[in-house]
Structures are given as structure tokens and as C-alpha cells.
PDB file of N, CA and C in Angstrom:
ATOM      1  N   UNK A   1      66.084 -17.233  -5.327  1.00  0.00           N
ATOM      2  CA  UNK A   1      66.297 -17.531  -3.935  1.00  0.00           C
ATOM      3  C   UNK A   1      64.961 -17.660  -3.208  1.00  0.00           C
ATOM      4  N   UNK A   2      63.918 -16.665  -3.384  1.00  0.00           N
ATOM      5  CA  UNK A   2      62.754 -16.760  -2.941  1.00  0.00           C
ATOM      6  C   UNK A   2      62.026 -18.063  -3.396  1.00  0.00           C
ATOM      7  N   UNK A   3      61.857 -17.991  -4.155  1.00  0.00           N
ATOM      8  CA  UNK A   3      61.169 -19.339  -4.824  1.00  0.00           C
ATOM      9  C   UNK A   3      61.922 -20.815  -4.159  1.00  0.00           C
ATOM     10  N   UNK A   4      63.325 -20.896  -4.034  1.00  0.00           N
ATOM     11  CA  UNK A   4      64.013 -21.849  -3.494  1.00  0.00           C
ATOM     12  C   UNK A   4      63.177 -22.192  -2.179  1.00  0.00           C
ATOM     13  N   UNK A   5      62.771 -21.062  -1.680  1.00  0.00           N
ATOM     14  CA  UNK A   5      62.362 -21.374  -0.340  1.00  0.00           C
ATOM     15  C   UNK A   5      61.642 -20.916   0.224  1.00  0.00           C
ATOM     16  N   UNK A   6      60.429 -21.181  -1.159  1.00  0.00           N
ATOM     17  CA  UNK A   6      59.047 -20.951  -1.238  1.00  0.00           C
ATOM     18  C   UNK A   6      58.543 -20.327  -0.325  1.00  0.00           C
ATOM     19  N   UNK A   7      58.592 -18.931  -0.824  1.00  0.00           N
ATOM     20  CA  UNK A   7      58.489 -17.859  -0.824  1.00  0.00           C
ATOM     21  C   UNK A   7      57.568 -16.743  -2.040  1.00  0.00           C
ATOM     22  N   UNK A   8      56.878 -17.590  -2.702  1.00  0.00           N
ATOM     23  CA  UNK A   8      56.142 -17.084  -3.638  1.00  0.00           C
ATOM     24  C   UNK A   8      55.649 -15.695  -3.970  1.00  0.00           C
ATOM     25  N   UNK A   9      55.552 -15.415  -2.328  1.00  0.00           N
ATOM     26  CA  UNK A   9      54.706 -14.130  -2.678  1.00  0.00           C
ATOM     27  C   UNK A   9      56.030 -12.707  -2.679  1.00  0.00           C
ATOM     28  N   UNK A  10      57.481 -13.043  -2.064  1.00  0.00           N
ATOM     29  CA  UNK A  10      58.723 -12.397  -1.957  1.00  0.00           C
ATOM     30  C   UNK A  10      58.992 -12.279  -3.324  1.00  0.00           C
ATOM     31  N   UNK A  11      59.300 -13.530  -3.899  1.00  0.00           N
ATOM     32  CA  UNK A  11      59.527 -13.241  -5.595  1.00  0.00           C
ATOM     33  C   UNK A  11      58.548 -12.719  -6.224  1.00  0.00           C
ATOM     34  N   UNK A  12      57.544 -12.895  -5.860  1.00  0.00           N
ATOM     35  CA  UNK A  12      56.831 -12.124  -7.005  1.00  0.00           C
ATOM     36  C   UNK A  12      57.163 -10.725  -6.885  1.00  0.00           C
ATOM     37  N   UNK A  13      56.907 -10.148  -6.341  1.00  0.00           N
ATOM     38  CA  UNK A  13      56.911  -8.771  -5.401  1.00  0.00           C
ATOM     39  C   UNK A  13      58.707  -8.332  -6.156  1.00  0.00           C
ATOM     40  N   UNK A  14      59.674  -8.835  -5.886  1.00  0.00           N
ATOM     41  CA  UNK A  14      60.862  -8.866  -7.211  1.00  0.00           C
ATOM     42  C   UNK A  14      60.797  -8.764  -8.338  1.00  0.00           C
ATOM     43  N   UNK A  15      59.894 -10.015  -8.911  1.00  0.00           N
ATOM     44  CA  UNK A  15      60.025 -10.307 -10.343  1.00  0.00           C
ATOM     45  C   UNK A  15      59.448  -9.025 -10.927  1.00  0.00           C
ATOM     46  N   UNK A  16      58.354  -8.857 -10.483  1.00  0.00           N
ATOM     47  CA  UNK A  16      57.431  -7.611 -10.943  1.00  0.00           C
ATOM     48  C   UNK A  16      58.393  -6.319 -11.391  1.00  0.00           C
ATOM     49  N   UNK A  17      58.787  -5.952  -9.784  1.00  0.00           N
ATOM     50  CA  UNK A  17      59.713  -4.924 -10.027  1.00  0.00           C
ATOM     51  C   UNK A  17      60.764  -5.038 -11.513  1.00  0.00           C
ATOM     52  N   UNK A  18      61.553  -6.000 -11.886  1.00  0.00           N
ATOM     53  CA  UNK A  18      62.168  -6.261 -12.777  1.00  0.00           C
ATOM     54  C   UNK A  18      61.888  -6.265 -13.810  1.00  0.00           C
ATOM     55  N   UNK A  19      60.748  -6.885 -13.931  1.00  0.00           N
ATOM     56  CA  UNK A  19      59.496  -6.616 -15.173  1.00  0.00           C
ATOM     57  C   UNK A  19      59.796  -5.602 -15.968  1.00  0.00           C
ATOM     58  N   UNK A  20      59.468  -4.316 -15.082  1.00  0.00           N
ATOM     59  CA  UNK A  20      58.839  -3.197 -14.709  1.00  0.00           C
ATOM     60  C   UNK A  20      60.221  -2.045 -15.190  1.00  0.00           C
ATOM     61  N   UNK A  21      61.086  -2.796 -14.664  1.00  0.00           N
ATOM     62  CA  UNK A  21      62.363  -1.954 -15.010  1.00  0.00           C
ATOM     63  C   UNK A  21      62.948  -2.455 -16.109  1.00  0.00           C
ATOM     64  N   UNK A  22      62.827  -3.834 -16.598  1.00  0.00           N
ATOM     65  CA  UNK A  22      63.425  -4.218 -17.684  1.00  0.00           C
ATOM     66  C   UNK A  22      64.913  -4.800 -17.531  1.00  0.00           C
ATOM     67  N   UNK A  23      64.795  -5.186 -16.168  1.00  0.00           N
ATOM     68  CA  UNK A  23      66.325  -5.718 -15.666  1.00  0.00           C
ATOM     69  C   UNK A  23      65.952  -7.340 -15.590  1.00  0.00           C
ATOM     70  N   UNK A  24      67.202  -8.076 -16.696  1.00  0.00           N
ATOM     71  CA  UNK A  24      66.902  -9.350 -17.057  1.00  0.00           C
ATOM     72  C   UNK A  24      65.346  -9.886 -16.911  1.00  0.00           C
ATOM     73  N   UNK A  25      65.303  -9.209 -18.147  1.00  0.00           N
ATOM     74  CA  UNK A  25      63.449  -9.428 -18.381  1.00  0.00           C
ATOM     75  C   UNK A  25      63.282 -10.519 -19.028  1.00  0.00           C
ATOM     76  N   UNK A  26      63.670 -11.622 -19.213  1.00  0.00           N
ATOM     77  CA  UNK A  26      63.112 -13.028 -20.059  1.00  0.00           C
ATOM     78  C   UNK A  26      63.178 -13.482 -18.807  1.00  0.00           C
ATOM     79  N   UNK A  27      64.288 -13.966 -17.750  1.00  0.00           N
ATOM     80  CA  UNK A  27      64.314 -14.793 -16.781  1.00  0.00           C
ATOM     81  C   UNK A  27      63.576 -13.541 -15.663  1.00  0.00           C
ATOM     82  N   UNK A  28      62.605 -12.370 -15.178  1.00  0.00           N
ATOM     83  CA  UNK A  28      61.900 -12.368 -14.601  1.00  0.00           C
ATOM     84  C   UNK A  28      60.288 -12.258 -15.311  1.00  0.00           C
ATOM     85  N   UNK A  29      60.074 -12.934 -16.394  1.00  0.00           N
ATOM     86  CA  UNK A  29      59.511 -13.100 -16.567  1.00  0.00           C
ATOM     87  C   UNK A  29      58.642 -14.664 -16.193  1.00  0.00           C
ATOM     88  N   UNK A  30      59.947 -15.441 -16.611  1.00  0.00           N
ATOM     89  CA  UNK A  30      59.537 -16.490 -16.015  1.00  0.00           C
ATOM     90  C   UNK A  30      59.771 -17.263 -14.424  1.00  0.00           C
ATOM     91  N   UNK A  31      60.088 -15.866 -13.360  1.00  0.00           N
ATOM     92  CA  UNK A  31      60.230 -16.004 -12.645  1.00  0.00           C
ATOM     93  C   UNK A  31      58.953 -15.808 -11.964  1.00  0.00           C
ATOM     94  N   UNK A  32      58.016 -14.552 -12.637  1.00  0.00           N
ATOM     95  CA  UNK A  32      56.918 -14.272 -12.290  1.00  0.00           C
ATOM     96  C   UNK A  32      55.777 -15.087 -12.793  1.00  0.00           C
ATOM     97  N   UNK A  33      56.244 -16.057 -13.792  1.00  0.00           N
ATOM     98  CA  UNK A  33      55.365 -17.754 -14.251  1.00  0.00           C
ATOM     99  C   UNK A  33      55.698 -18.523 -12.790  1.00  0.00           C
ATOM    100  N   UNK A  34      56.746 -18.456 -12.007  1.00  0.00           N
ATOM    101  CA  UNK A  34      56.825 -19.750 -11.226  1.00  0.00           C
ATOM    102  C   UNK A  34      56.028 -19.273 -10.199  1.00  0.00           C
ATOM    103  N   UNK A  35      56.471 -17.792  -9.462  1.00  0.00           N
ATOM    104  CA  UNK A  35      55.689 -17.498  -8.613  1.00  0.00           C
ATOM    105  C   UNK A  35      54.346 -17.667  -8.963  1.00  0.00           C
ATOM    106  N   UNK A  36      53.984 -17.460  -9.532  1.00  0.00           N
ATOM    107  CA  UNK A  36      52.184 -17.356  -9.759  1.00  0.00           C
ATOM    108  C   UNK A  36      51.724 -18.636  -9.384  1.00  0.00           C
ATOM    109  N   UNK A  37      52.822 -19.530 -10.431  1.00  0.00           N
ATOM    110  CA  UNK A  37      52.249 -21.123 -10.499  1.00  0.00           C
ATOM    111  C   UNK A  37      52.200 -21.728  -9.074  1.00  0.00           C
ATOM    112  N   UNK A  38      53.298 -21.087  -7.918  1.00  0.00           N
ATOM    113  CA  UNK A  38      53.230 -21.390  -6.465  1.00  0.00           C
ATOM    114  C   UNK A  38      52.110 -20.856  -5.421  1.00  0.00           C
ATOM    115  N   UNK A  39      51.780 -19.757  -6.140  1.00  0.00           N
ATOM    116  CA  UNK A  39      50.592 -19.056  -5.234  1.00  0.00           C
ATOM    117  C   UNK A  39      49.081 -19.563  -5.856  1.00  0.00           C
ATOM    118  N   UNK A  40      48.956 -20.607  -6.807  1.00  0.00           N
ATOM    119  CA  UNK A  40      47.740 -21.069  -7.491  1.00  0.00           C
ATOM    120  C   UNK A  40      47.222 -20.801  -8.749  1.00  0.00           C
ATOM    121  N   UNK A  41      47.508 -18.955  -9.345  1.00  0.00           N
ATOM    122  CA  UNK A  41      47.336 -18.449  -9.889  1.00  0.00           C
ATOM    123  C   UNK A  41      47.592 -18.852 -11.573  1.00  0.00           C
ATOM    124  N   UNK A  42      47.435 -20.101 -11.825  1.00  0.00           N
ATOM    125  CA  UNK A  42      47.170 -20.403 -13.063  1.00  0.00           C
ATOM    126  C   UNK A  42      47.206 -19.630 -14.624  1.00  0.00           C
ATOM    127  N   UNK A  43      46.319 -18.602 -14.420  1.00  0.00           N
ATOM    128  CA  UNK A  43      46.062 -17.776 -15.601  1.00  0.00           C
ATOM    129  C   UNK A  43      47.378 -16.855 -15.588  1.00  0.00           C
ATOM    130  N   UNK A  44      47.841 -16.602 -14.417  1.00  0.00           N
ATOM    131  CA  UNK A  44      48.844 -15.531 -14.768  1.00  0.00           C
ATOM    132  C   UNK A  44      49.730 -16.199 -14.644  1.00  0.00           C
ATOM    133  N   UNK A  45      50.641 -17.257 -14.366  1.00  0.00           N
ATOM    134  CA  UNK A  45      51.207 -18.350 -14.653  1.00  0.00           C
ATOM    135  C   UNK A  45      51.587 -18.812 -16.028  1.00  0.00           C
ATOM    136  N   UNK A  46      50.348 -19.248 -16.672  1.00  0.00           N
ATOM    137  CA  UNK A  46      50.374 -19.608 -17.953  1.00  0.00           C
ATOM    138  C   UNK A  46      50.696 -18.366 -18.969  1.00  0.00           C
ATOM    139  N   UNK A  47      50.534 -16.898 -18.128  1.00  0.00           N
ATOM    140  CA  UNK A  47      50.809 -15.612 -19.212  1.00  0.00           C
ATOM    141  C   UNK A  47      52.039 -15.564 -18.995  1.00  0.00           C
ATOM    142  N   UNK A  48      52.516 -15.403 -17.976  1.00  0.00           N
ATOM    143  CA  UNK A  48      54.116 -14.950 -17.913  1.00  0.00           C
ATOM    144  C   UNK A  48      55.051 -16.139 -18.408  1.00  0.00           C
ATOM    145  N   UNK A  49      54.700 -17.917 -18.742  1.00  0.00           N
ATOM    146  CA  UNK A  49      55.120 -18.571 -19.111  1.00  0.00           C
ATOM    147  C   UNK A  49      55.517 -18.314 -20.913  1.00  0.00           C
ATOM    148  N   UNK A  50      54.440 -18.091 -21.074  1.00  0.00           N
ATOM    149  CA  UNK A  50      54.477 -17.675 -22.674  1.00  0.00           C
ATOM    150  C   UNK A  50      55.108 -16.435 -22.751  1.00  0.00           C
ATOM    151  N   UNK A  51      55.323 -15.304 -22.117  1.00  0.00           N
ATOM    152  CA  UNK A  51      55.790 -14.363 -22.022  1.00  0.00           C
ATOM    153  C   UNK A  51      57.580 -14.592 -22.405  1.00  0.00           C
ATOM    154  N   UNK A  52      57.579 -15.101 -21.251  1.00  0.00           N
ATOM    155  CA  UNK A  52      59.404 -15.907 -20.939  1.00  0.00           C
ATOM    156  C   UNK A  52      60.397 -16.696 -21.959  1.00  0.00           C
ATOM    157  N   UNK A  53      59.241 -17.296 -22.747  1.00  0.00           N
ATOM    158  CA  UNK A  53      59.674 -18.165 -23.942  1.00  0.00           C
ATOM    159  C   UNK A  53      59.789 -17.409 -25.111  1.00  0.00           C
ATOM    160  N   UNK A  54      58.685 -16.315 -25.246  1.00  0.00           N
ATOM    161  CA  UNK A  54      58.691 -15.586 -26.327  1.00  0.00           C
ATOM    162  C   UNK A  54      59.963 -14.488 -26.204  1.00  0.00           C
ATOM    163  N   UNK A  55      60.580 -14.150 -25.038  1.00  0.00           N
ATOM    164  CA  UNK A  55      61.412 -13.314 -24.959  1.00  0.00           C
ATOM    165  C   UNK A  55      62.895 -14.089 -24.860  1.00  0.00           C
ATOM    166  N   UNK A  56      62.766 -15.217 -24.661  1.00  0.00           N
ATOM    167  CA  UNK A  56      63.953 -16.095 -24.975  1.00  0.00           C
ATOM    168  C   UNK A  56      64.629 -16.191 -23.467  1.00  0.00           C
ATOM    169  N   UNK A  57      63.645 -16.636 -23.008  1.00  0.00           N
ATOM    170  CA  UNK A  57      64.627 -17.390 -21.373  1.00  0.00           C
ATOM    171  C   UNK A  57      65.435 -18.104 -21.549  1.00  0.00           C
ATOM    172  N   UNK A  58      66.991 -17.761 -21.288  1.00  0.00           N
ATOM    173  CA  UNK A  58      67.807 -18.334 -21.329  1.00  0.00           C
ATOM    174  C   UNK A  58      67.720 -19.644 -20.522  1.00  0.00           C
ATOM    175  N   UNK A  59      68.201 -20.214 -20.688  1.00  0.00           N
ATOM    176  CA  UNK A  59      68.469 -22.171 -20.295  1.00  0.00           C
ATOM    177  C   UNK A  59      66.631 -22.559 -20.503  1.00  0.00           C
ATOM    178  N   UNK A  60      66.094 -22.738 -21.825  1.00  0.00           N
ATOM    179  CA  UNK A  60      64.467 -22.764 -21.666  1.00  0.00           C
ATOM    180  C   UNK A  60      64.547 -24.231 -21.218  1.00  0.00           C
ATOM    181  N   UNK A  61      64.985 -25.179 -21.276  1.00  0.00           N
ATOM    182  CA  UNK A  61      64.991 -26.713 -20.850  1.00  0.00           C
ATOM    183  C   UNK A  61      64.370 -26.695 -19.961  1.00  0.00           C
ATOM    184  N   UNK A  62      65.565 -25.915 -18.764  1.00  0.00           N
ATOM    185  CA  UNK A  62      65.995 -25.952 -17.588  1.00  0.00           C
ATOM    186  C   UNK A  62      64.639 -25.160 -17.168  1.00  0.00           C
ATOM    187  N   UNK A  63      64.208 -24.139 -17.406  1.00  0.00           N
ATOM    188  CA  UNK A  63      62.999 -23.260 -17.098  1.00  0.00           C
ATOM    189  C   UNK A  63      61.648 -23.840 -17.366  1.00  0.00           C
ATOM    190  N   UNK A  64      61.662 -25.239 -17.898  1.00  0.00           N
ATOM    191  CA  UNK A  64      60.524 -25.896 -18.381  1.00  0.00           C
ATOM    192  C   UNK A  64      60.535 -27.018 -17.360  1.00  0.00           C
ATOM    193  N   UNK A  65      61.600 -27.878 -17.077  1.00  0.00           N
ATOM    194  CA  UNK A  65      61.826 -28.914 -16.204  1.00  0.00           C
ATOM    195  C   UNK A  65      61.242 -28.327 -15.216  1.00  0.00           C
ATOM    196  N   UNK A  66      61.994 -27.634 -14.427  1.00  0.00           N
ATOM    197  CA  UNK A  66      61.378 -26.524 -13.019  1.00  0.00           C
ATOM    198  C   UNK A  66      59.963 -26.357 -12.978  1.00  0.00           C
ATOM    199  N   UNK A  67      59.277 -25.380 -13.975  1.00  0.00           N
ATOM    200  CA  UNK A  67      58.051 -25.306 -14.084  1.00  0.00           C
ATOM    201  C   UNK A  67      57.438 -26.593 -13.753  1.00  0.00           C
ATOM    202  N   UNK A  68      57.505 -28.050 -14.871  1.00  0.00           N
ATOM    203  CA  UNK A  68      56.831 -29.186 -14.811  1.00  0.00           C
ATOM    204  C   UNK A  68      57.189 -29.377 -13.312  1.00  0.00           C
ATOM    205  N   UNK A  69      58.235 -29.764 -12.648  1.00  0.00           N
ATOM    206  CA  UNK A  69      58.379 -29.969 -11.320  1.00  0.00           C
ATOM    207  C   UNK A  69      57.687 -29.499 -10.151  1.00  0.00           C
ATOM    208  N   UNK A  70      57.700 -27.855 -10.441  1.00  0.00           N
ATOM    209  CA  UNK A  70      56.537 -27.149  -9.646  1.00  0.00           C
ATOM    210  C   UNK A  70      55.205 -27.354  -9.501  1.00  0.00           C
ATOM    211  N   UNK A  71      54.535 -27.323 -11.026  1.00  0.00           N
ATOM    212  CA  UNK A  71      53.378 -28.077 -11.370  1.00  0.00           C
ATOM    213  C   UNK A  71      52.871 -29.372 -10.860  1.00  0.00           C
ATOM    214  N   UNK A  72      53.591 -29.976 -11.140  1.00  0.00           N
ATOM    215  CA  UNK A  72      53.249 -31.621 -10.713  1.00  0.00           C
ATOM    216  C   UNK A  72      53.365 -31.981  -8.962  1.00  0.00           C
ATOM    217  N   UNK A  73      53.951 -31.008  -8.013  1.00  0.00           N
ATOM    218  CA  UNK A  73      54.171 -31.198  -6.214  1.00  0.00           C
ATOM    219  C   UNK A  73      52.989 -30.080  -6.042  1.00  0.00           C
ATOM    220  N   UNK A  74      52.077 -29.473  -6.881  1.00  0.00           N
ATOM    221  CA  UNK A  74      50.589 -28.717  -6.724  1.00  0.00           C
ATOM    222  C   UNK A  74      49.726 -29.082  -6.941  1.00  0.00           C
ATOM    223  N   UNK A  75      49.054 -28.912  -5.911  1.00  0.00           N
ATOM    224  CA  UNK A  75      47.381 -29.645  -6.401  1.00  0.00           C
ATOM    225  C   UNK A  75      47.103 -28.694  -7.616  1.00  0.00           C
ATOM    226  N   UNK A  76      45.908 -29.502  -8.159  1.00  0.00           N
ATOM    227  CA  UNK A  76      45.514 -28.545  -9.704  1.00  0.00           C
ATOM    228  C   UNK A  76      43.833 -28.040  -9.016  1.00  0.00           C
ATOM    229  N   UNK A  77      43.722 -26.748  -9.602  1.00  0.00           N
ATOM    230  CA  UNK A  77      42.944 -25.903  -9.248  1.00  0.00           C
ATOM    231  C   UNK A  77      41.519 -26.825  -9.863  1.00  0.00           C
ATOM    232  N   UNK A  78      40.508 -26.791  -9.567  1.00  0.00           N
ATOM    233  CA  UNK A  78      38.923 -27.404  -9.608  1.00  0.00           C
ATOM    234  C   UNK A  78      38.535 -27.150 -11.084  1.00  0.00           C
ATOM    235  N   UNK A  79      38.383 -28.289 -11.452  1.00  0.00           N
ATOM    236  CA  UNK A  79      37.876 -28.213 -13.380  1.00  0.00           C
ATOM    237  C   UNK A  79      39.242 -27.960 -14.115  1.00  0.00           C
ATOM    238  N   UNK A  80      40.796 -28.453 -13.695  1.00  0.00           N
ATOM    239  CA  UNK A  80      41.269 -28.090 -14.295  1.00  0.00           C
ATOM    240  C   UNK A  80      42.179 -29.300 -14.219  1.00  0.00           C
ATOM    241  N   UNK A  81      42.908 -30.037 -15.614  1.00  0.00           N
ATOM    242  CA  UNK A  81      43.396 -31.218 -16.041  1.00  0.00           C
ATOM    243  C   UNK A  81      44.850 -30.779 -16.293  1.00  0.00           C
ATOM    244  N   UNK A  82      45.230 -29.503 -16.063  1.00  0.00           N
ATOM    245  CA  UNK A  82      46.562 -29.260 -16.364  1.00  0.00           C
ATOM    246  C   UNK A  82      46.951 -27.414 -16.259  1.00  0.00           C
ATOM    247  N   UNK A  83      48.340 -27.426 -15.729  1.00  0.00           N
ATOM    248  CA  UNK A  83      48.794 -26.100 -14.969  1.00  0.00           C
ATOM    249  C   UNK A  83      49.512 -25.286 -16.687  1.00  0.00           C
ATOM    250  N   UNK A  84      49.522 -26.015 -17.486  1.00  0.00           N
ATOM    251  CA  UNK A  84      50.591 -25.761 -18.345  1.00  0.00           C
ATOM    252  C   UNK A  84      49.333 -26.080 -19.790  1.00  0.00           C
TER     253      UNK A  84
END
């Protein structure tokens, strides 16, 4: 919901918590990939992405489309050819 309405820094501040507790931890994992990827944060972006996949985010298509979508309506950070 946060992220819907970009709100980056609300979800994160969630996802974390969830993380943290272990409540649906593949999809806040890669919830805490999108937030990052919305607040600029690249490196931790690209960790919690790999994180999400390795733990088996359910609908991964769907969690990859999104990502690319997010990625591509962001400017890309200085010296850098790609978010992903």
C-alpha cells in the first residue's frame, strides 16, 4: 500500500519490521528491494532483491516486472548503467 503511493520511506519502516519478525519474509523482503530502489538506495536494493528470490518470493514474474517498472520511471544514480 505504501509503495502504491509512494511512500518509500512508510514501507520501508514495515518491511524492516517484518524482516525482523519473520512475518511473510520472502515478499518483505522484496518489499524492502522496492523501497530502497524508490528512495535511490541501489546497493541495498540490489541486496534485498537477491535476498527475495533466494527465499522464494512468491509470484517472482510479477516481483520482477514491478521492480523493472520502478527502475526504469528512476533516474539512475551517477556512474551507474543499471539499478538491477
Amino acid at each position: 500500500m505504501y509503495l502504491e503511493n509512494r511512500q518509500p520511506e512508510k514501507a520501508l519502516k514495515w518491511y524492516l519490521e517484518a524482516v525482523e519478525e519473520k512475518l511473510n519474509y520472502a515478499t518483505a523482503l522484496g518489499g524492502c528491494s522496492l523501497a530502497y530502489l524508490m528512495l535511490g538506495d541501489n546497493e541495498n536494493s540490489k541486496k534485498y532483491y537477491q535476498y527475495a528470490i533466494i527465499n522464494n518470493i512468491e509470484d517472482l514474474e510479477g516481483f520482477k516486472d514491478y521492480y523493472k517498472e520502478i527502475s526504469e520511471g528512476l533516474p539512475l544514480k551517477k556512474g551507474s548503467d543499471s539499478v538491477v
